[in-house]
N, C-alpha and C. Protein backbone atom coordinates (compact mmCIF):
# COMPACT_ATOMS: atom_id res chain seq x y z
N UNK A 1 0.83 -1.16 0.00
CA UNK A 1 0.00 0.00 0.00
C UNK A 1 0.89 1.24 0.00
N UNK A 2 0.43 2.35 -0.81
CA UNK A 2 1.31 3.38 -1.24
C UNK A 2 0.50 4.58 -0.38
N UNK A 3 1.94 5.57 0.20
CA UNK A 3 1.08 6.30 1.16
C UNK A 3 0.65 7.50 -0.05
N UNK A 4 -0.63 8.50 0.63
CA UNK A 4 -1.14 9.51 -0.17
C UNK A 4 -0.34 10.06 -0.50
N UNK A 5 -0.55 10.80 -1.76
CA UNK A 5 0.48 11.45 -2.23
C UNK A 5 0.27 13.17 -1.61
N UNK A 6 1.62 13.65 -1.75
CA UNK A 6 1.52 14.94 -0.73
C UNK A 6 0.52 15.93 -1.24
N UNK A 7 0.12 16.95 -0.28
CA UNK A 7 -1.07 17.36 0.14
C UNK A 7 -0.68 19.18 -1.11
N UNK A 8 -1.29 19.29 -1.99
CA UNK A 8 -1.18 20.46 -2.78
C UNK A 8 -1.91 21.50 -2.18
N UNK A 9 -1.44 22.53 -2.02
CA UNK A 9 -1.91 24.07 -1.62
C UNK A 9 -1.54 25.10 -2.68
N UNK A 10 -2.85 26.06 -2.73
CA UNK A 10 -2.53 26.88 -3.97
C UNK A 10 -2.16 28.32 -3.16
N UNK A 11 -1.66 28.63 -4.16
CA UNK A 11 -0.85 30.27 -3.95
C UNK A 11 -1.97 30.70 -3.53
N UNK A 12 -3.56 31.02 -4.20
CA UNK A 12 -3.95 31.94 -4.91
C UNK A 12 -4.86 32.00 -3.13
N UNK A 13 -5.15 33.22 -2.92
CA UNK A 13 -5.66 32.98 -1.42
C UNK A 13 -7.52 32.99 -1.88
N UNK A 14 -7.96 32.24 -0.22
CA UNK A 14 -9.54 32.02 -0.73
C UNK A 14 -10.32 33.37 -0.64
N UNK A 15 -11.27 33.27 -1.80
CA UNK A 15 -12.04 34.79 -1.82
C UNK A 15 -13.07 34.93 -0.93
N UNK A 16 -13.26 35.47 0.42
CA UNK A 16 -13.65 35.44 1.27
C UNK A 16 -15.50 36.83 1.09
N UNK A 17 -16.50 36.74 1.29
CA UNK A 17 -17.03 37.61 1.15
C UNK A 17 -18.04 38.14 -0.39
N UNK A 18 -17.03 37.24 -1.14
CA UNK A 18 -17.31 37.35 -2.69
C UNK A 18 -18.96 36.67 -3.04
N UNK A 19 -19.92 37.74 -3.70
CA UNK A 19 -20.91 36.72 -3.91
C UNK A 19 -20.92 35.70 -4.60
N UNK A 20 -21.90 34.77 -4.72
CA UNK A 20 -21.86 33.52 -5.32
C UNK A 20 -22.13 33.82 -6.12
N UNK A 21 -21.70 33.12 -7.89
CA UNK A 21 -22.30 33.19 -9.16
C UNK A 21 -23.41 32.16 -9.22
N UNK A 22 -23.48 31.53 -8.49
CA UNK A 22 -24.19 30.19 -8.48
C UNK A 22 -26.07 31.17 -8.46
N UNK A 23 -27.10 30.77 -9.63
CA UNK A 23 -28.48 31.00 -9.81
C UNK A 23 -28.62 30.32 -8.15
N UNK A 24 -29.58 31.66 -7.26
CA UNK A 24 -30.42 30.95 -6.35
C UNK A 24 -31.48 29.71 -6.27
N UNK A 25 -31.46 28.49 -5.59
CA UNK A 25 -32.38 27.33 -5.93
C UNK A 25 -33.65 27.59 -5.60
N UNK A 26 -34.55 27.50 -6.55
CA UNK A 26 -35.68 27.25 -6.41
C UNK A 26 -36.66 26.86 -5.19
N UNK A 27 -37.41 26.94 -4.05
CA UNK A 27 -37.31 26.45 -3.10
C UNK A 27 -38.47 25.43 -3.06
N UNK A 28 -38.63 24.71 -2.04
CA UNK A 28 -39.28 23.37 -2.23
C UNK A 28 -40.80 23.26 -2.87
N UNK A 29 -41.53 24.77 -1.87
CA UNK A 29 -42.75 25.02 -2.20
C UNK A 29 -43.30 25.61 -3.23
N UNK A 30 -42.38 26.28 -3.84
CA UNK A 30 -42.18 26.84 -4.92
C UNK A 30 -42.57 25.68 -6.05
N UNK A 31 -41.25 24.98 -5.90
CA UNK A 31 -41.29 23.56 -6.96
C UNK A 31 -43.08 22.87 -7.05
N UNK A 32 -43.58 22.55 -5.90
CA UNK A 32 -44.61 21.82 -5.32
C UNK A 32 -45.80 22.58 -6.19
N UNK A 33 -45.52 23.90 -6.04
CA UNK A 33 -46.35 24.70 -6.35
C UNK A 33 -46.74 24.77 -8.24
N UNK A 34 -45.19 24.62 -8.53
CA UNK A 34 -45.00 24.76 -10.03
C UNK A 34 -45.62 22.72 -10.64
N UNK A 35 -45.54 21.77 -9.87
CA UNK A 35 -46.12 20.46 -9.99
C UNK A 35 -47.65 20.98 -9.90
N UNK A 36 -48.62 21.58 -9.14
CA UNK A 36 -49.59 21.71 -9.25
C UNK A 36 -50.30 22.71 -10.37
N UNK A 37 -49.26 23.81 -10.54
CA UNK A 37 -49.83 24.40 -11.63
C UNK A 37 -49.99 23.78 -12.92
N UNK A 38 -49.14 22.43 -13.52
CA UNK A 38 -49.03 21.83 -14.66
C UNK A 38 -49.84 20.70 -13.92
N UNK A 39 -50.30 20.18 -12.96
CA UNK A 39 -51.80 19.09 -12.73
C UNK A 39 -52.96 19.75 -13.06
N UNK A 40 -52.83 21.67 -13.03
CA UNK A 40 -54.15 22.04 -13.36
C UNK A 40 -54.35 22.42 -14.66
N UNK A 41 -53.16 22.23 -15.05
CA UNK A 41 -53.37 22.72 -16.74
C UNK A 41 -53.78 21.23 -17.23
N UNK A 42 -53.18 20.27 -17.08
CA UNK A 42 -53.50 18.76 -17.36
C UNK A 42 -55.63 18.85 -16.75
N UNK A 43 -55.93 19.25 -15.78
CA UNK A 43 -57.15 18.75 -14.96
C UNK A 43 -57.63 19.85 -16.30
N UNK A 44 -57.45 21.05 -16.62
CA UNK A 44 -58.23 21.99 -17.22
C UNK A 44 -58.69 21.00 -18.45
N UNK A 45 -57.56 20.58 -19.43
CA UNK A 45 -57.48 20.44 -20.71
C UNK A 45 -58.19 19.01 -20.42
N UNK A 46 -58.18 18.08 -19.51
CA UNK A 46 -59.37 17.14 -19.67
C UNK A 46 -60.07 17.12 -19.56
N UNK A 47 -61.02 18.51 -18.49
CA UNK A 47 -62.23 19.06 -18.14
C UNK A 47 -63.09 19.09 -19.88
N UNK A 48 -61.37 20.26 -20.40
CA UNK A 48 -62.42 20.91 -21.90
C UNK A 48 -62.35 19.51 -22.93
N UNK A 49 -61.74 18.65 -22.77
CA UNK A 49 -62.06 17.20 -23.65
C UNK A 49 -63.18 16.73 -23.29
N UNK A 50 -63.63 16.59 -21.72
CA UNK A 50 -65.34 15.69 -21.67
C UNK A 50 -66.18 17.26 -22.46
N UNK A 51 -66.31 18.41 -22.24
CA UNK A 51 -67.12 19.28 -22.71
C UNK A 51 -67.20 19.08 -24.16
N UNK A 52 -66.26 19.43 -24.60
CA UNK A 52 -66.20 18.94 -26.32
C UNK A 52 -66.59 17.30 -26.86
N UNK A 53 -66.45 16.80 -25.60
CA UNK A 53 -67.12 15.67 -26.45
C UNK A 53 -69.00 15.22 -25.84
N UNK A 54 -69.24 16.17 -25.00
CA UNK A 54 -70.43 16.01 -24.35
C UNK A 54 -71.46 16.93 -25.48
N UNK A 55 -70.46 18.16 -26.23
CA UNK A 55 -71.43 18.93 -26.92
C UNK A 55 -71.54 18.38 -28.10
N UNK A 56 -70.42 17.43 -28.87
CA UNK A 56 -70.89 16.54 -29.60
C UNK A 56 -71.93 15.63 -29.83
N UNK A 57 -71.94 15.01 -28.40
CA UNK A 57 -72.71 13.97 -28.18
C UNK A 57 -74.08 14.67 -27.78
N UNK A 58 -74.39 15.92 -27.66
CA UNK A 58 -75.53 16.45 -27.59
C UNK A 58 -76.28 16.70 -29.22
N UNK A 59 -75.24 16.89 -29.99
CA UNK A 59 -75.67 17.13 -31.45
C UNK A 59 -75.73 16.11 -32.44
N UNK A 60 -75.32 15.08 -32.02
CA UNK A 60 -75.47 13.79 -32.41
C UNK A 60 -76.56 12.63 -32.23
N UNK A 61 -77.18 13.11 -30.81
CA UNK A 61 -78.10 12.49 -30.33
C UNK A 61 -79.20 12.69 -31.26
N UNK A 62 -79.88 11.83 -31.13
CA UNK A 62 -81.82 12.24 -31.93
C UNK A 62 -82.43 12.60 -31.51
N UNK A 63 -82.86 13.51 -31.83
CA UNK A 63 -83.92 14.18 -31.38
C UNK A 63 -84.63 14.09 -30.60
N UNK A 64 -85.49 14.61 -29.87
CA UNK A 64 -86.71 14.52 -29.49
C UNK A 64 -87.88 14.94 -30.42
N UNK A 65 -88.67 13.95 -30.34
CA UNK A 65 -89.98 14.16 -31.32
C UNK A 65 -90.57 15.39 -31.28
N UNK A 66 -90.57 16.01 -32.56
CA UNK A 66 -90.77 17.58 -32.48
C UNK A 66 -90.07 18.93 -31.51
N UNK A 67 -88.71 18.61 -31.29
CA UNK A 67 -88.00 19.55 -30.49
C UNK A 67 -86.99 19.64 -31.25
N UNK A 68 -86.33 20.76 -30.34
CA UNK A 68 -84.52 21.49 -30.81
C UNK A 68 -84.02 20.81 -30.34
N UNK A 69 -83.22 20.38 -30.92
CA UNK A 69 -81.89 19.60 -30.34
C UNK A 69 -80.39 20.08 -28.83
N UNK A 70 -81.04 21.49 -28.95
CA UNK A 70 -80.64 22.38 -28.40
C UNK A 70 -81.02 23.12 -27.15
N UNK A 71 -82.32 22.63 -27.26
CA UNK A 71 -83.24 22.89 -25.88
C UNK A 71 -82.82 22.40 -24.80
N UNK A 72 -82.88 23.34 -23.92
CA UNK A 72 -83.12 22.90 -22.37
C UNK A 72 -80.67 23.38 -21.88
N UNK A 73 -80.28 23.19 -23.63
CA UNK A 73 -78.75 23.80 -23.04
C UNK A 73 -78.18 25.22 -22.66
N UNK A 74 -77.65 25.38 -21.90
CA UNK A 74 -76.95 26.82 -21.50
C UNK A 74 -75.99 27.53 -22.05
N UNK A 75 -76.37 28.71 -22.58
CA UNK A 75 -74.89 28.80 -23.24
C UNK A 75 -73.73 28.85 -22.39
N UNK A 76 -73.83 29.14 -21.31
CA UNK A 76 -72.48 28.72 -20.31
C UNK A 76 -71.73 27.59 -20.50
N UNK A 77 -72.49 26.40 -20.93
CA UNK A 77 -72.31 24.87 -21.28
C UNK A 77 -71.10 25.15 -22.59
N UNK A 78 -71.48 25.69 -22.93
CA UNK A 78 -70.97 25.08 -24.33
C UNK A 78 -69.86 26.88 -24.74
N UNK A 79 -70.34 27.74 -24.27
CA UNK A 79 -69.24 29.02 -24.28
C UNK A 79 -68.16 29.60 -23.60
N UNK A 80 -69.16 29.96 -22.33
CA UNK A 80 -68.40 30.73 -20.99
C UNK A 80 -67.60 29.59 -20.51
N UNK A 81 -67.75 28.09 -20.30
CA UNK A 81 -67.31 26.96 -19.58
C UNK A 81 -65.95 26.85 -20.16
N UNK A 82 -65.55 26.68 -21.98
CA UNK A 82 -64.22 25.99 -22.35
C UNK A 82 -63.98 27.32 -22.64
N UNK A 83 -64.42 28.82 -22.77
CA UNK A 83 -63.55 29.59 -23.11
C UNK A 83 -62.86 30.39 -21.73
N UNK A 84 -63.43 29.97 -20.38
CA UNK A 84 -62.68 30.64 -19.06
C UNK A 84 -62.06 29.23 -18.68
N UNK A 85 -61.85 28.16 -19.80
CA UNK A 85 -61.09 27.10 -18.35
C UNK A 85 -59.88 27.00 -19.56
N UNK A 86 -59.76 27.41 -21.17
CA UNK A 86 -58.88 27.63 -21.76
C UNK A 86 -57.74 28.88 -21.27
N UNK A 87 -58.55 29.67 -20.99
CA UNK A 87 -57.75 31.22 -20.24
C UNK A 87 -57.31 30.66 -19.10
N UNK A 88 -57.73 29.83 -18.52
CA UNK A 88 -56.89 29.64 -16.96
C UNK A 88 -56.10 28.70 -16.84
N UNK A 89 -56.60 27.67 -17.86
CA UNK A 89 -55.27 26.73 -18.67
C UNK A 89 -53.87 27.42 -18.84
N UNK A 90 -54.14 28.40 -19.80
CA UNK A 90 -53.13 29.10 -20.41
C UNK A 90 -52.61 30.08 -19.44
N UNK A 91 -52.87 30.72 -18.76
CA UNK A 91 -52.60 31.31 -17.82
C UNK A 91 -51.75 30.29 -16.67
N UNK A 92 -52.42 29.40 -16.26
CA UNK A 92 -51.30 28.47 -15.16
C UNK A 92 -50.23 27.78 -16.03
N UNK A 93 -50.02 27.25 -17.59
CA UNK A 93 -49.03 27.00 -18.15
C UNK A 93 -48.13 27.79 -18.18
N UNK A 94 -48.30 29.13 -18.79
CA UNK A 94 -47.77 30.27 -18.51
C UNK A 94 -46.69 30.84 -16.95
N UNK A 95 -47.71 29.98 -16.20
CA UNK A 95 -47.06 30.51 -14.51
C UNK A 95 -46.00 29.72 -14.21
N UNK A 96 -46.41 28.60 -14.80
CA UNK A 96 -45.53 26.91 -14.73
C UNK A 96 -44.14 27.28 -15.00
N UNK A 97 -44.62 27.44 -16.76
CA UNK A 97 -43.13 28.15 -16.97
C UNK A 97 -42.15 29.42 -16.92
N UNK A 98 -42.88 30.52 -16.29
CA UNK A 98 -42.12 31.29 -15.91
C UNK A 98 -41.40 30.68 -14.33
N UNK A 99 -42.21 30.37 -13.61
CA UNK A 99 -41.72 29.75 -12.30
C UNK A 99 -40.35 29.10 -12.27
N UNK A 100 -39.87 28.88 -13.47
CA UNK A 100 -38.56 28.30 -13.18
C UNK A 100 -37.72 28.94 -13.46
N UNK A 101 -37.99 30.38 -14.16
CA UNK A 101 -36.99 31.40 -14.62
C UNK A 101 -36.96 32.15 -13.30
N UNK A 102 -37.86 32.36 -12.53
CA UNK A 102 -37.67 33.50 -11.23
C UNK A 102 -38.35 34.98 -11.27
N UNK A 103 -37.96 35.88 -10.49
CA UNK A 103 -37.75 37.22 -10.87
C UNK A 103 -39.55 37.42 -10.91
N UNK A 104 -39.29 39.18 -10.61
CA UNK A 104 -40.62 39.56 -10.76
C UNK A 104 -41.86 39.14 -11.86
N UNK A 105 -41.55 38.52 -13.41
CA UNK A 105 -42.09 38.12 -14.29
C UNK A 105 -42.88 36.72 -14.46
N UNK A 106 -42.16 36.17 -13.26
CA UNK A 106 -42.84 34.84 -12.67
C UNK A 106 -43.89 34.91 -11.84
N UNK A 107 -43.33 35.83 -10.62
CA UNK A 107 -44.62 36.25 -9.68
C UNK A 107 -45.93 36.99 -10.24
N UNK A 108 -45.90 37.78 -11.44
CA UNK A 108 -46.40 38.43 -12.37
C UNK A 108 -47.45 37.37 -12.53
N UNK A 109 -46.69 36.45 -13.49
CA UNK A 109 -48.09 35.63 -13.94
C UNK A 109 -48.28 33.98 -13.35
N UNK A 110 -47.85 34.24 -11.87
CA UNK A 110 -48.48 33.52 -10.90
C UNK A 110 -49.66 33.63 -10.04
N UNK A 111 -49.54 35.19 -10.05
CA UNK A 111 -50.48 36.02 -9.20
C UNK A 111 -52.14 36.05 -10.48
N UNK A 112 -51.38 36.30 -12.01
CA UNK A 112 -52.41 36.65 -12.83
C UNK A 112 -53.14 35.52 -12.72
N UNK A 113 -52.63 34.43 -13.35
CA UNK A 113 -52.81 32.79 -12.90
C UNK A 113 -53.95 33.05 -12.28
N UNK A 114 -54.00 32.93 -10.83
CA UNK A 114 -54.58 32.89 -9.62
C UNK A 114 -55.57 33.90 -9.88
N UNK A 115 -55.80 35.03 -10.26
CA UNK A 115 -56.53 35.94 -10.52
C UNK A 115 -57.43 35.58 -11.54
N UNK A 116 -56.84 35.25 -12.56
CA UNK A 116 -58.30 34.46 -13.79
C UNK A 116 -58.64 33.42 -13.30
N UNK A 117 -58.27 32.52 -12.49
CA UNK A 117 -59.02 31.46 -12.13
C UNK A 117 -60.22 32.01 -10.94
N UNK A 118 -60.06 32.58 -10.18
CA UNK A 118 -60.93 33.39 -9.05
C UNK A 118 -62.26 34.15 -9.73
N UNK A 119 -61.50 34.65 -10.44
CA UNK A 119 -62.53 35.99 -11.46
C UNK A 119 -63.63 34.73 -11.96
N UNK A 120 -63.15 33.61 -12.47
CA UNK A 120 -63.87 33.17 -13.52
C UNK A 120 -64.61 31.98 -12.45
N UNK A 121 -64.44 31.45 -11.38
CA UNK A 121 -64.91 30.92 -10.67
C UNK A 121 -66.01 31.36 -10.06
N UNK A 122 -65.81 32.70 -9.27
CA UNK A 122 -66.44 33.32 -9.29
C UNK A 122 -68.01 33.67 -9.85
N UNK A 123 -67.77 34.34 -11.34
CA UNK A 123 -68.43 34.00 -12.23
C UNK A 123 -69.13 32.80 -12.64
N UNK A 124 -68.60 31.64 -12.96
CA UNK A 124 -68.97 30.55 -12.92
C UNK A 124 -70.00 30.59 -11.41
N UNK A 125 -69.53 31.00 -10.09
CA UNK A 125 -70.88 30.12 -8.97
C UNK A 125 -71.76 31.39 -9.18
N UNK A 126 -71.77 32.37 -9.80
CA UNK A 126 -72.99 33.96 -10.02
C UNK A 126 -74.05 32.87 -10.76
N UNK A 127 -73.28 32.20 -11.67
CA UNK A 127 -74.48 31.48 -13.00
C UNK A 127 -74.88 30.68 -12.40
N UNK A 128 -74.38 29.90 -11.51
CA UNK A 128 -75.35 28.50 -10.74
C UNK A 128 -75.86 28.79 -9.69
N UNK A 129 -75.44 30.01 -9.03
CA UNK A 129 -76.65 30.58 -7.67
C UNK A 129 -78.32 31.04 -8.84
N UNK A 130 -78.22 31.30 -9.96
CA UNK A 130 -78.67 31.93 -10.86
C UNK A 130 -79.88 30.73 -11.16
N UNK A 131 -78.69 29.05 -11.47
CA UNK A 131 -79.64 28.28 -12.47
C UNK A 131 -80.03 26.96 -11.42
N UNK A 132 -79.16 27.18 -9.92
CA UNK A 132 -78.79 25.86 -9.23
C UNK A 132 -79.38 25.89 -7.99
N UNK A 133 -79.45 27.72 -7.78
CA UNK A 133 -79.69 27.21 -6.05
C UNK A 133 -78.03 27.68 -5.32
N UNK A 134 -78.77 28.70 -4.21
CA UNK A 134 -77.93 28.97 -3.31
C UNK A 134 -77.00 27.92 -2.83
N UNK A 135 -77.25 26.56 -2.07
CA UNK A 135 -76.49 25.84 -1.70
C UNK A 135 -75.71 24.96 -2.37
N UNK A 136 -76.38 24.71 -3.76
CA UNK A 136 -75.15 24.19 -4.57
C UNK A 136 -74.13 25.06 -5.20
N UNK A 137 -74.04 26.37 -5.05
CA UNK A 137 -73.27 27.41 -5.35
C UNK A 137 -72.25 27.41 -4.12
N UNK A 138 -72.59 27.92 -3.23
CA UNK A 138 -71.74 27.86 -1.77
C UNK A 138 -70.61 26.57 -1.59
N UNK A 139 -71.47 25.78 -2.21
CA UNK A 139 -70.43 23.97 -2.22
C UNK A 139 -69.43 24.23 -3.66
N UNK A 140 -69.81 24.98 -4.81
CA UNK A 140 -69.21 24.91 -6.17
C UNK A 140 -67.58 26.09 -5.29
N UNK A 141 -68.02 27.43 -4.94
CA UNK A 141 -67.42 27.90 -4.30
C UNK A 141 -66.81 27.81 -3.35
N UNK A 142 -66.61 26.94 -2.33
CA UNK A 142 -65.72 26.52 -1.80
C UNK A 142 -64.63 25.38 -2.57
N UNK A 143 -65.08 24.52 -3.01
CA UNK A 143 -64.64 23.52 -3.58
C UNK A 143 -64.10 24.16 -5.07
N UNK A 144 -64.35 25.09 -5.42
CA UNK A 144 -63.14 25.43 -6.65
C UNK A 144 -62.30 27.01 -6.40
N UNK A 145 -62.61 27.31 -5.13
CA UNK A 145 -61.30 28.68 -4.81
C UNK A 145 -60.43 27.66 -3.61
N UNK A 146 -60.72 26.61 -3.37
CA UNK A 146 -59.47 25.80 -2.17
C UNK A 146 -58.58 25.64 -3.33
N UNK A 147 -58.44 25.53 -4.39
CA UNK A 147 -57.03 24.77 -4.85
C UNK A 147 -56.03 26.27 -5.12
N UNK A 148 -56.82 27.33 -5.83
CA UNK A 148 -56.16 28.71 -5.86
C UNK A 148 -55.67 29.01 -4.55
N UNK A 149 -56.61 28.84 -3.16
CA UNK A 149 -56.17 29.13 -1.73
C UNK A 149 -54.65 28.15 -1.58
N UNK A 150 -54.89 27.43 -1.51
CA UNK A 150 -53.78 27.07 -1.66
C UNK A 150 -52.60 27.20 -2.20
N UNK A 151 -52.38 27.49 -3.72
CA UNK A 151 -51.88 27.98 -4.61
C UNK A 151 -51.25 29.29 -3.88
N UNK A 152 -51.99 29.93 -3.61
CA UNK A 152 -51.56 31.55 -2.74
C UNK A 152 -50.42 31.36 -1.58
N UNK A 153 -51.18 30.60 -0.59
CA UNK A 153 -50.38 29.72 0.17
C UNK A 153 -49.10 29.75 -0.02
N UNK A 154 -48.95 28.69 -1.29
CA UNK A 154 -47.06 28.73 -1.17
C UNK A 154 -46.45 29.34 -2.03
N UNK A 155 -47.30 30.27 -3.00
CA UNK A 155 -46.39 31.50 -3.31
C UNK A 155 -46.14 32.64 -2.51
N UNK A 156 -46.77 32.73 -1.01
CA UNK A 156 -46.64 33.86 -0.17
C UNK A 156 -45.72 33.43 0.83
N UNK A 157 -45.13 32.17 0.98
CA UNK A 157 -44.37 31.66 2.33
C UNK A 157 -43.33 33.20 2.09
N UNK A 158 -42.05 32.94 3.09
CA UNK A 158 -41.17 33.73 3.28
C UNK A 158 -40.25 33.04 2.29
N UNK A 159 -39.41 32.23 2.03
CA UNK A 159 -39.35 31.40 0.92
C UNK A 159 -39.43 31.75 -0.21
N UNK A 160 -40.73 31.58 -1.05
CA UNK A 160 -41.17 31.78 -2.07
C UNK A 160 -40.79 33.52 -2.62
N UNK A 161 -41.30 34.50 -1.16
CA UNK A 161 -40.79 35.61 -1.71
C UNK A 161 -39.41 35.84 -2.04
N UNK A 162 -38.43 35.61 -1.21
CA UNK A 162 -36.80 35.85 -1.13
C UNK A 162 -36.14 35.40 -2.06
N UNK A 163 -37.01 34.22 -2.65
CA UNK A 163 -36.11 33.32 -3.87
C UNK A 163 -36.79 34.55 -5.22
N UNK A 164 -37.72 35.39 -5.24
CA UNK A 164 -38.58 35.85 -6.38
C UNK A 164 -37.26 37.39 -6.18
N UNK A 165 -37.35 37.40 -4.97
CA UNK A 165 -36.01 39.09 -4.90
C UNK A 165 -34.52 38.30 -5.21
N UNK A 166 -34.18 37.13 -5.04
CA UNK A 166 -32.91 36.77 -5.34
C UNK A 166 -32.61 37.02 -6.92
N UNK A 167 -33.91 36.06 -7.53
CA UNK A 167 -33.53 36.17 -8.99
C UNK A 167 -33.88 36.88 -9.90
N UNK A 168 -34.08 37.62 -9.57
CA UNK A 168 -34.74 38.71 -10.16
C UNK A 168 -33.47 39.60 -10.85
């Protein structure tokens, strides 16, 4: 067995104080956060696949003897529904991928994100207090601003902000 070979020291002295070049890391909740924004763009875009194929299958069906084929549907169904869950699609893809660049332009359209989905939720429980009934509105509204609440959640930790002023 051969002993180590001797121990090298450099001239050059260590830079003490010097900032790091090293990009600040991403932080956990952040990440977590950026996994859920691309589950809701995935949950959006299969939402608007059963719609598109439900309004098919509404125009395909036969008739009813002496009726519209069209009767009794909402235009919310078939308009307001895939054109506010396309915008909030696109909007959380959007957040997804800025989220990994950093900097104020991320928080930008993380926050917007979160903002068209609210607005349009929103909206969405106005039309079913409208066509549904107070209490199935109150249940639509809770159950579709918890995932944005959340969402808020861990873009507001202490964390989430410091890493958005690091890379910026």
């Amino acid at each position: 067995m051969h002993p180590p070979g001797p121990v090298s020291y450099s001239q050059e002295p260590i830079p003490i104080g010097v900032p790091d070049d090293r990009p600040p890391v991403m932080p956990r909740r952040l990440r977590v956060l950026r996994v859920f924004f691309g589950l809701w763009v995935g949950y959006g875009v299969l939402c608007l696949g059963v719609l598109v194929f439900a309004a098919i299958g509404v125009f395909l069906a036969p008739p009813p003897a002496g009726g519209d084929p069209t009767e009794g549907l909402l235009p919310f169904e078939h308009v307001f529904l895939p054109v506010t869950g396309v915008v909030t699609a696109v909007g959380y893809a959007g957040a997804a991928a800025q989220l990994g660049k950093g900097g104020p332009v991320a928080r930008r359209w993380a926050f917007g994100a979160l903002g068209v989905d609210v607005v349009t939720s929103l909206m969405l429980a106005a039309v079913i207090v409208v066509t549904g009934g107070l209490e199935f509105a109150v249940g639509a509204v809770l159950g579709v601003l918890l995932m944005p609440g959340v969402f808020l959640l861990l873009l507001l930790t202490r964390a989430s902000r410091e890493w958005f002023r690091a890379s910026a």
